[in-house]
Structures are given as structure tokens and as C-alpha cells.
C-alpha atoms as a PDB file:
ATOM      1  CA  UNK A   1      62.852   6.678 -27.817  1.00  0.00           C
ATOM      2  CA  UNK A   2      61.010   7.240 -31.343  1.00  0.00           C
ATOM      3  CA  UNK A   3      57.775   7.568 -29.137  1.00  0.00           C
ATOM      4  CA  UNK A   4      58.193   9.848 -26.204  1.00  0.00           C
ATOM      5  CA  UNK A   5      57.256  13.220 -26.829  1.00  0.00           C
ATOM      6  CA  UNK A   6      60.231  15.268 -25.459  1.00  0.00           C
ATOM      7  CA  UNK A   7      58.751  18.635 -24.055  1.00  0.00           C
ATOM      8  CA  UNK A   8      61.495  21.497 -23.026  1.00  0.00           C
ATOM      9  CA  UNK A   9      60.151  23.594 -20.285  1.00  0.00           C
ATOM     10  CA  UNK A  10      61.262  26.284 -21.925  1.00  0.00           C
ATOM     11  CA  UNK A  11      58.377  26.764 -24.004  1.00  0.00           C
ATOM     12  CA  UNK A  12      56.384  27.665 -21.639  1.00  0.00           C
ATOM     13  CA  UNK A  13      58.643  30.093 -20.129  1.00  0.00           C
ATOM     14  CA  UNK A  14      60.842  27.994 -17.807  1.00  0.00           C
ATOM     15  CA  UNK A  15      64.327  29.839 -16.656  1.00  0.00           C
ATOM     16  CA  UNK A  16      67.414  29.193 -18.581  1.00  0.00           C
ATOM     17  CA  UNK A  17      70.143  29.186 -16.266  1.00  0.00           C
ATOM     18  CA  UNK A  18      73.768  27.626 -15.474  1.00  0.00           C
ATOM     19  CA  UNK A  19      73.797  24.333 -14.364  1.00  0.00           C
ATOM     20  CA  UNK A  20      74.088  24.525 -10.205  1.00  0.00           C
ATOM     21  CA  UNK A  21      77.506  23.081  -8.633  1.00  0.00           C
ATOM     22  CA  UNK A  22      77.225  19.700  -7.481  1.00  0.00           C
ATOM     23  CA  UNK A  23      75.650  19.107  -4.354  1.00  0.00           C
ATOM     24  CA  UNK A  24      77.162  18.207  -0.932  1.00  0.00           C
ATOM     25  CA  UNK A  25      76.319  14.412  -0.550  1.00  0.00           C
ATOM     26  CA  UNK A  26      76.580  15.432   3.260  1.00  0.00           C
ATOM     27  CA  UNK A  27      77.971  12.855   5.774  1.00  0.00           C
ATOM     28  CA  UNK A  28      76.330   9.389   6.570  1.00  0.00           C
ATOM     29  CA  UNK A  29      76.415   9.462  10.635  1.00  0.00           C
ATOM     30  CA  UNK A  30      74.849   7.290  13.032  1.00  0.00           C
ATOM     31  CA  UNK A  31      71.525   8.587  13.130  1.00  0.00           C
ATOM     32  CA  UNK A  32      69.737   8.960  16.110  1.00  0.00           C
ATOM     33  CA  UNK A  33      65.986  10.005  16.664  1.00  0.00           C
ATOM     34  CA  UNK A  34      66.231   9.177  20.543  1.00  0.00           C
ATOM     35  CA  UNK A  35      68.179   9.105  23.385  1.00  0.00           C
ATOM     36  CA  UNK A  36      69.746   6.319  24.395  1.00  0.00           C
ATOM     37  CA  UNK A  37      67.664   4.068  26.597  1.00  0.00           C
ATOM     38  CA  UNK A  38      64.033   6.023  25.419  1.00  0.00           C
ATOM     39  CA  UNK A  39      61.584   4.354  24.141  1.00  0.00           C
ATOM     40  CA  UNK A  40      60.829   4.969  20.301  1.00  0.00           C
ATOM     41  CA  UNK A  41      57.156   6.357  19.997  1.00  0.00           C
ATOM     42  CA  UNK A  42      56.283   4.013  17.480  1.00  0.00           C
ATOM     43  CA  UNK A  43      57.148   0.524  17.065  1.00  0.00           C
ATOM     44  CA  UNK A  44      59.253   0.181  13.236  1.00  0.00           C
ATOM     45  CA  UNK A  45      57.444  -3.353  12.641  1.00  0.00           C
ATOM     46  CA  UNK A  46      54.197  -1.486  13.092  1.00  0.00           C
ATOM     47  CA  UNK A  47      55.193   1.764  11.075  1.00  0.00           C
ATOM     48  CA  UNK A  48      56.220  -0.434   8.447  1.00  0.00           C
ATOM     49  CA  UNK A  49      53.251  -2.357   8.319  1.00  0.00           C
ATOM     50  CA  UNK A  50      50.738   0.504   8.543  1.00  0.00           C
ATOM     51  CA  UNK A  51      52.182   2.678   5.993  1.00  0.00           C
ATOM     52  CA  UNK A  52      53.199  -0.112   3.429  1.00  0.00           C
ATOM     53  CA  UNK A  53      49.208   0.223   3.351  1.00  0.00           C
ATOM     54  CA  UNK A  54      49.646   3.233   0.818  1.00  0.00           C
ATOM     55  CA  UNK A  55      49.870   2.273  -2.892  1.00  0.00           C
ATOM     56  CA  UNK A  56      52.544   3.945  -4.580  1.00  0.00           C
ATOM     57  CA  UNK A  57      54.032   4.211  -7.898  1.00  0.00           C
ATOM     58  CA  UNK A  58      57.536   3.253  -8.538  1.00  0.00           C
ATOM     59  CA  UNK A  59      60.347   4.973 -10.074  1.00  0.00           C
ATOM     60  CA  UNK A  60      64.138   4.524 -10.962  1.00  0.00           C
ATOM     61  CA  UNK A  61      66.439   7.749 -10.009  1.00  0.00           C
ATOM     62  CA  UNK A  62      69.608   7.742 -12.351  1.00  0.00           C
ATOM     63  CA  UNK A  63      72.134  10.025 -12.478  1.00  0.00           C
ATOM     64  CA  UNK A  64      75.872  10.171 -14.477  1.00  0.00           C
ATOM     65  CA  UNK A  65      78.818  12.383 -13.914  1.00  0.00           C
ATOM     66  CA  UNK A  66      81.117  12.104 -16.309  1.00  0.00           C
ATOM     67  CA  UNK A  67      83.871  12.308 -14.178  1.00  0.00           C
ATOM     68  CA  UNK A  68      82.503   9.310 -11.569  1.00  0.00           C
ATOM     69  CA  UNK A  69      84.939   6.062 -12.790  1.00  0.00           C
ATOM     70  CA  UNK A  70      82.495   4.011 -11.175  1.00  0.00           C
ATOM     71  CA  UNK A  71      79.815   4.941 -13.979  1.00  0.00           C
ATOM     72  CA  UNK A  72      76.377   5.717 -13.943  1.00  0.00           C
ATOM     73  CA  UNK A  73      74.089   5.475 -10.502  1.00  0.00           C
ATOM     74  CA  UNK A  74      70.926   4.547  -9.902  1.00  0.00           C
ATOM     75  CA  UNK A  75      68.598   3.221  -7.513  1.00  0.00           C
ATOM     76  CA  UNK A  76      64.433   2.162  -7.194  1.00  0.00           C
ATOM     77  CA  UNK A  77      62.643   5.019  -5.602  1.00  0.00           C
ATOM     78  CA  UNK A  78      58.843   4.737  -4.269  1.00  0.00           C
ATOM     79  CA  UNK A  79      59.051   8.149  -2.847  1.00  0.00           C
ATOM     80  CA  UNK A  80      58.916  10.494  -5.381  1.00  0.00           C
ATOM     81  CA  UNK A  81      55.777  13.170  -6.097  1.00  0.00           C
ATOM     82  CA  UNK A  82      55.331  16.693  -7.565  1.00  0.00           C
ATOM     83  CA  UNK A  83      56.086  19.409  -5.992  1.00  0.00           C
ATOM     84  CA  UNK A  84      55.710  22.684  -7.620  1.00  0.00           C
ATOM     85  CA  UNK A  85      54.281  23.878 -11.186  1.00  0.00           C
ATOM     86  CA  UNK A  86      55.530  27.053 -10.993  1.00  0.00           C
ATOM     87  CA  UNK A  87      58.612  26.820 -11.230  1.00  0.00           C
ATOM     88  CA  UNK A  88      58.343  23.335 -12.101  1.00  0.00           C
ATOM     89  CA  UNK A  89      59.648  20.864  -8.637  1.00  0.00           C
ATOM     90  CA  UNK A  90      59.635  17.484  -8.168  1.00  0.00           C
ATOM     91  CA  UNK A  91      61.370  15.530  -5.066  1.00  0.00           C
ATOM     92  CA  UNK A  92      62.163  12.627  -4.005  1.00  0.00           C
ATOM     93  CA  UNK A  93      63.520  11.038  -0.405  1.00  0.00           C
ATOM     94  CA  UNK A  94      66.837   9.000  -0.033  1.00  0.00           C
ATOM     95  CA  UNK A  95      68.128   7.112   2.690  1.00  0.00           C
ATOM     96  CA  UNK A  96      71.158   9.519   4.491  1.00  0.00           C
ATOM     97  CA  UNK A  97      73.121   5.712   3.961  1.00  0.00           C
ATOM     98  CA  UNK A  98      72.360   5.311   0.670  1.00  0.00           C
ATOM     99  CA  UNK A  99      75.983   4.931  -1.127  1.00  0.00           C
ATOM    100  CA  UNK A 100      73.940   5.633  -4.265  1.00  0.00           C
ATOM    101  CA  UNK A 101      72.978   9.377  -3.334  1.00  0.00           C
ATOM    102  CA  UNK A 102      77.152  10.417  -3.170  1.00  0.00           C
ATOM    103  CA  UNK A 103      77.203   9.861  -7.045  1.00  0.00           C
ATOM    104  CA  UNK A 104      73.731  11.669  -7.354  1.00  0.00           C
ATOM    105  CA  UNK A 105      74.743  14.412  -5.490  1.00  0.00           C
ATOM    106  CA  UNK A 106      78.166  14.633  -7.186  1.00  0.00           C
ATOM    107  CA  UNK A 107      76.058  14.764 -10.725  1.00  0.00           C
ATOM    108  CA  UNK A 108      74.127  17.725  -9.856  1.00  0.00           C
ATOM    109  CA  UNK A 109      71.267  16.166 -11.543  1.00  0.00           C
ATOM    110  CA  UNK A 110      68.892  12.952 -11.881  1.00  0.00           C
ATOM    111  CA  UNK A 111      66.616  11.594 -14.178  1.00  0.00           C
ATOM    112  CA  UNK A 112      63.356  10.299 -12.491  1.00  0.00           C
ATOM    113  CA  UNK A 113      62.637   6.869 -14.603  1.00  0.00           C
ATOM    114  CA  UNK A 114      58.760   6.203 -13.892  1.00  0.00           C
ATOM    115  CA  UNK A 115      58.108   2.178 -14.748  1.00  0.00           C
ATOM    116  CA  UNK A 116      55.551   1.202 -16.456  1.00  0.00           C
ATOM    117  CA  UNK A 117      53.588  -2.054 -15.438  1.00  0.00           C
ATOM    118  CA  UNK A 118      55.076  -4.897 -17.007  1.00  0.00           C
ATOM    119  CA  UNK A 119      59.154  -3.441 -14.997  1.00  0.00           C
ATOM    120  CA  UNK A 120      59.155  -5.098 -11.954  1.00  0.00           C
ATOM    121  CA  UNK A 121      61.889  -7.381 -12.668  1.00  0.00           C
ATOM    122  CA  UNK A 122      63.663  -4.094 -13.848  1.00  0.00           C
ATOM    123  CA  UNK A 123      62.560  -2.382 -10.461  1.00  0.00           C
ATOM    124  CA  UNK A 124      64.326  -4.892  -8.194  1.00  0.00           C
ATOM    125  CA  UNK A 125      67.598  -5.209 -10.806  1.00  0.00           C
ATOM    126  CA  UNK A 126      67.666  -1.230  -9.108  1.00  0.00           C
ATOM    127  CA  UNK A 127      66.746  -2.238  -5.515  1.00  0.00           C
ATOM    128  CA  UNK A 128      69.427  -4.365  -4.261  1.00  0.00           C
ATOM    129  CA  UNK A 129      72.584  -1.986  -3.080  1.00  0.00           C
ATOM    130  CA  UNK A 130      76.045  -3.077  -4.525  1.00  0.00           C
ATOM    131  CA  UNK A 131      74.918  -5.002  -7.743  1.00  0.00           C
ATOM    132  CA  UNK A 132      75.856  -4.158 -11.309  1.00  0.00           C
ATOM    133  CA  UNK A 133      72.313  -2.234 -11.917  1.00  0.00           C
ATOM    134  CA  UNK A 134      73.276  -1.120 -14.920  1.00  0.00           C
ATOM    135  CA  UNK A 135      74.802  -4.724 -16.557  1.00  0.00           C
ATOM    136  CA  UNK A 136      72.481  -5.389 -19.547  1.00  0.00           C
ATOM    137  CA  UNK A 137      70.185  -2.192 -19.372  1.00  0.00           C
ATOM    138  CA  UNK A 138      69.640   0.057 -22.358  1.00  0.00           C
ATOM    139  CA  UNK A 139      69.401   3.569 -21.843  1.00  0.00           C
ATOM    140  CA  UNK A 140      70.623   7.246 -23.617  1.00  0.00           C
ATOM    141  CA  UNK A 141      71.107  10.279 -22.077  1.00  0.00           C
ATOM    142  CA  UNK A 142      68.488  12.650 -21.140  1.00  0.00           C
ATOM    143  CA  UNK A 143      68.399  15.831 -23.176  1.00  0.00           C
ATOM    144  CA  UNK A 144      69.204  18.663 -20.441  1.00  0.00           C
ATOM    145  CA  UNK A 145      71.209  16.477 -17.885  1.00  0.00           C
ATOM    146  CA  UNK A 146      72.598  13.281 -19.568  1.00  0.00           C
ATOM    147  CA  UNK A 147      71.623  11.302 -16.737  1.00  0.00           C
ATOM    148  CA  UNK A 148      70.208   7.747 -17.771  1.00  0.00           C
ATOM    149  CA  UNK A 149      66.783   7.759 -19.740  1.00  0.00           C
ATOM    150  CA  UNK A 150      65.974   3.543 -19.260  1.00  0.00           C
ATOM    151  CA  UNK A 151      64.388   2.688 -22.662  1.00  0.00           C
ATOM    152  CA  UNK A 152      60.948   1.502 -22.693  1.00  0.00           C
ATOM    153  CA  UNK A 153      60.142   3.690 -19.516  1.00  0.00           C
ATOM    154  CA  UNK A 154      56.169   5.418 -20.111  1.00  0.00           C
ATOM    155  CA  UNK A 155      57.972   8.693 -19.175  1.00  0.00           C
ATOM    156  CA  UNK A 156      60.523  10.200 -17.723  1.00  0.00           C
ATOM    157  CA  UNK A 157      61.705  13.705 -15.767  1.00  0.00           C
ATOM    158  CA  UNK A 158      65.108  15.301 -16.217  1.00  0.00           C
ATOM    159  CA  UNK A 159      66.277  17.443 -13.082  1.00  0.00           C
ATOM    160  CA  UNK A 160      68.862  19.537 -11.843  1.00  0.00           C
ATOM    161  CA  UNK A 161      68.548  19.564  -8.045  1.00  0.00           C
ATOM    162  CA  UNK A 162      67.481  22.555  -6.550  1.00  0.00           C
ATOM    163  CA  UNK A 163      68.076  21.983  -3.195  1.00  0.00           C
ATOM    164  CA  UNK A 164      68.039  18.756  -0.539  1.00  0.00           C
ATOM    165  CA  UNK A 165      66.701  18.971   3.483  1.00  0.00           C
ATOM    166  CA  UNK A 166      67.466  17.152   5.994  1.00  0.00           C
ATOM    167  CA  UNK A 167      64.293  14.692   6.992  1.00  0.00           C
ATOM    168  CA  UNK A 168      65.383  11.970  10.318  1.00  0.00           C
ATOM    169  CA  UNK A 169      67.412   9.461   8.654  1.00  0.00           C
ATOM    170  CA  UNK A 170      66.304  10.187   4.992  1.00  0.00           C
ATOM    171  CA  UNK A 171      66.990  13.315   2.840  1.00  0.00           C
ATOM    172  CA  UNK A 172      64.329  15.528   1.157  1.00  0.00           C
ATOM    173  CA  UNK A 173      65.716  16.073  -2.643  1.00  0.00           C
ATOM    174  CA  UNK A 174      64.222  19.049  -4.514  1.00  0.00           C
ATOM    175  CA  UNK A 175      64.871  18.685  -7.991  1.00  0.00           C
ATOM    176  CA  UNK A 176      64.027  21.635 -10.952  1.00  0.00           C
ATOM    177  CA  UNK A 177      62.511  20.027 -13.799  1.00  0.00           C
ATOM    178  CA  UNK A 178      64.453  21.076 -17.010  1.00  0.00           C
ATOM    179  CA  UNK A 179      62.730  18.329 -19.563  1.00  0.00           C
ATOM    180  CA  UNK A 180      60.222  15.824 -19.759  1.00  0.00           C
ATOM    181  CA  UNK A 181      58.476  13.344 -21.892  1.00  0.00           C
ATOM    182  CA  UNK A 182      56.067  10.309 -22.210  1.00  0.00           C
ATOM    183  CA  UNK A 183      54.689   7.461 -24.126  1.00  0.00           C
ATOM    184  CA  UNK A 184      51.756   5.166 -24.791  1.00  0.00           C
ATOM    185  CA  UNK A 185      52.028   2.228 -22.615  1.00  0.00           C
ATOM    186  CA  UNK A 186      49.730  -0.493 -20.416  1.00  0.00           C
ATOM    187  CA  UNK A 187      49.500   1.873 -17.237  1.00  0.00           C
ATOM    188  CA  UNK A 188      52.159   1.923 -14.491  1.00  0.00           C
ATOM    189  CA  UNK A 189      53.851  -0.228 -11.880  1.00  0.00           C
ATOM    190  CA  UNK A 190      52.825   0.040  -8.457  1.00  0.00           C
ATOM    191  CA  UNK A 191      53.529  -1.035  -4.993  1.00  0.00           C
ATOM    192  CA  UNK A 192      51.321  -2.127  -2.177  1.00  0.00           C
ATOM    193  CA  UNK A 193      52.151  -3.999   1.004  1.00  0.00           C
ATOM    194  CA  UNK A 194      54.961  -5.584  -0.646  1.00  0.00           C
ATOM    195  CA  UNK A 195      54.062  -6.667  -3.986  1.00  0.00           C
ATOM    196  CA  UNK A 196      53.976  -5.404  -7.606  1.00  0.00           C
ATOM    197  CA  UNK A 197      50.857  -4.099  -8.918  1.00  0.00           C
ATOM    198  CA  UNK A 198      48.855  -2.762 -11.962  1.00  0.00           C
ATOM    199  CA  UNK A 199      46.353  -0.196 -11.914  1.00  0.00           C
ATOM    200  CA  UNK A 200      42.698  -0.928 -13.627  1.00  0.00           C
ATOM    201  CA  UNK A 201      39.528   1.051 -13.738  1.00  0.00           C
ATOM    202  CA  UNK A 202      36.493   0.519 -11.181  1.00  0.00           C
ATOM    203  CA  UNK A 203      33.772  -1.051 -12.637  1.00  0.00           C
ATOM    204  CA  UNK A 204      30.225   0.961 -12.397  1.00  0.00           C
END
């Protein structure tokens, strides 16, 4: 990618250290929030419905251990955000069923794809579990991981993960930012009550 401007944290003082040991994937039980019988304090249709209220940007998580003969991993990701500047965090949250997260978590590292505008047709390629996500996709590996950089992304984050919490029936993934980069492009892709977005300026 001739015009992303790669960016080592290192130059501004970040920590060189070994790479971590891959994570525990943990196990994928039936998750319960309630007793049997209790009635859930909010209605899912409804806390659907009120949250898909909040715009979000959309990402693609990729991740590639070498020694995975299924190949690289990926999935479409809404819930990722900063964390930390110093040291430099990021997270995202994955479903504790996700059968993508084993492969993440066996990597030791991700690559945190943001999509620009005109990727929603890339986005949902990522979003449907069991396809061949990566079948016709160009990408190279990301300087400190080698996880999957997707060309034509606006940028991109390259993590080691730092650490991953427990959250209900979704995990809380800390990742360590070890490079970064970004490009002109049109603005990004976002998400809001179910459909595909662009962002554009408020007039007056």
C-alpha cells in the first residue's frame, strides 16, 4: 500500500518486547445471564432496537498463524474503540461463540482493518460465519504481526493482544498497538440501525 504512511510506535518510545504466547481462546459454554425461569430485565428485541440507535464505524479484525491449516481469520467488527495512548490500547468485543476468535486467539495478534465508505459489500463478505472470507480478497501482511492488511483499507492497526475479559456472553479483547498507518480516502463506512452509511459535514 504505496499510500499508507506506516508509523512504528517505536518512535515515539513504545516498548520493544517478545511477542506474548498465544492466548487461551477459553471455552464456548452455554451462557447464562439468568436463572432458569427469571425474567430477563430487558427485552433483546428492545435492546437491539434501542442501541442499534448508535452510529458506529465498522472494522474487519484479521489475524494469521502460520501454523493454523485452515488459513487466515477474520471477521466484521462494529465494536472496536481506543483505549489507551499511553501505552498505546485498542479493544475490541467478540462473541464467546464466535469460531473466528479460536484462530485469533491462537495468533496472538490481529490487525484491526477500518473500511472506508465505498466497503460495504467487503464488510458483509466478513459478516456471514463459515464462508470463504478470504476467496478473492487482496491483502499483505502487516509489518509487526503479519496478520492480514485488506488493500484499499483508509487505515489500519497492528496488535498483539494484551489481555481479553470476560464481558456476559461477549469477550473484552485488549490489544497493544505495535504499528499503524493511513491513507487519503472518501471518509469511512458506518452503521446505523441496520444499514450502511457515509459520514458528511453539517451544513451552517
Amino acid at each position: 500500500m504505496a499510500a499508507t504512511a506506516v508509523r512504528y510506535l517505536r518512535s515515539v518510545g513504545a516498548a520493544t518486547t517478545a511477542a506474548p504466547p498465544p492466548v487461551d481462546p477459553l471455552p464456548r459454554p452455554d451462557l447464562r445471564a439468568v436463572a432458569d425461569g427469571e425474567r430477563l430485565p430487558v427485552d433483546p428485541a428492545d435492546f437491539r432496537h434501542v442501541l442499534g440507535h448508535f452510529a458506529s464505524g465498522v472494522t474487519i479484525v484479521t489475524a494469521h498463524d502460520p501454523d493454523d491449516a485452515e488459513g487466515p481469520a477474520g471477521f466484521a467488527c462494529q465494536s472496536f474503540a481506543s483505549l489507551s495512548l499511553d501505552p498505546p490500547l485498542v479493544t475490541f468485543m467478540v462473541a464467546r461463540t464466535s469460531t473466528t476468535w479460536p484462530h485469533i486467539a491462537r495468533a496472538g495478534a490481529f490487525c484491526v482493518n477500518i473500511l472506508g465508505a465505498d466497503q460495504g459489500a467487503l464488510c458483509r463478505s466478513f459478516a456471514v460465519s463459515g464462508a470463504e472470507k478470504f476467496a478473492g480478497v487482496a491483502y499483505e501482511a502487516a509489518p509487526a504481526t503479519g496478520s492480514p492488511l485488506l488493500d484499499s483499507v483508509p487505515a489500519w492497526i497492528d496488535c498483539r493482544i494484551q489481555a481479553v475479559h470476560t464481558g456476559g456472553d461477549h469477550l473484552i479483547v485488549v490489544g497493544r498497538v505495535e504499528a499503524l498507518g493511513a491513507a487519503d480516502g472518501d471518509g469511512p463506512l458506518l452503521f446505523h440501525r441496520g444499514v450502511f452509511g457515509r459520514f458528511g459535514p453539517l451544513g451552517g
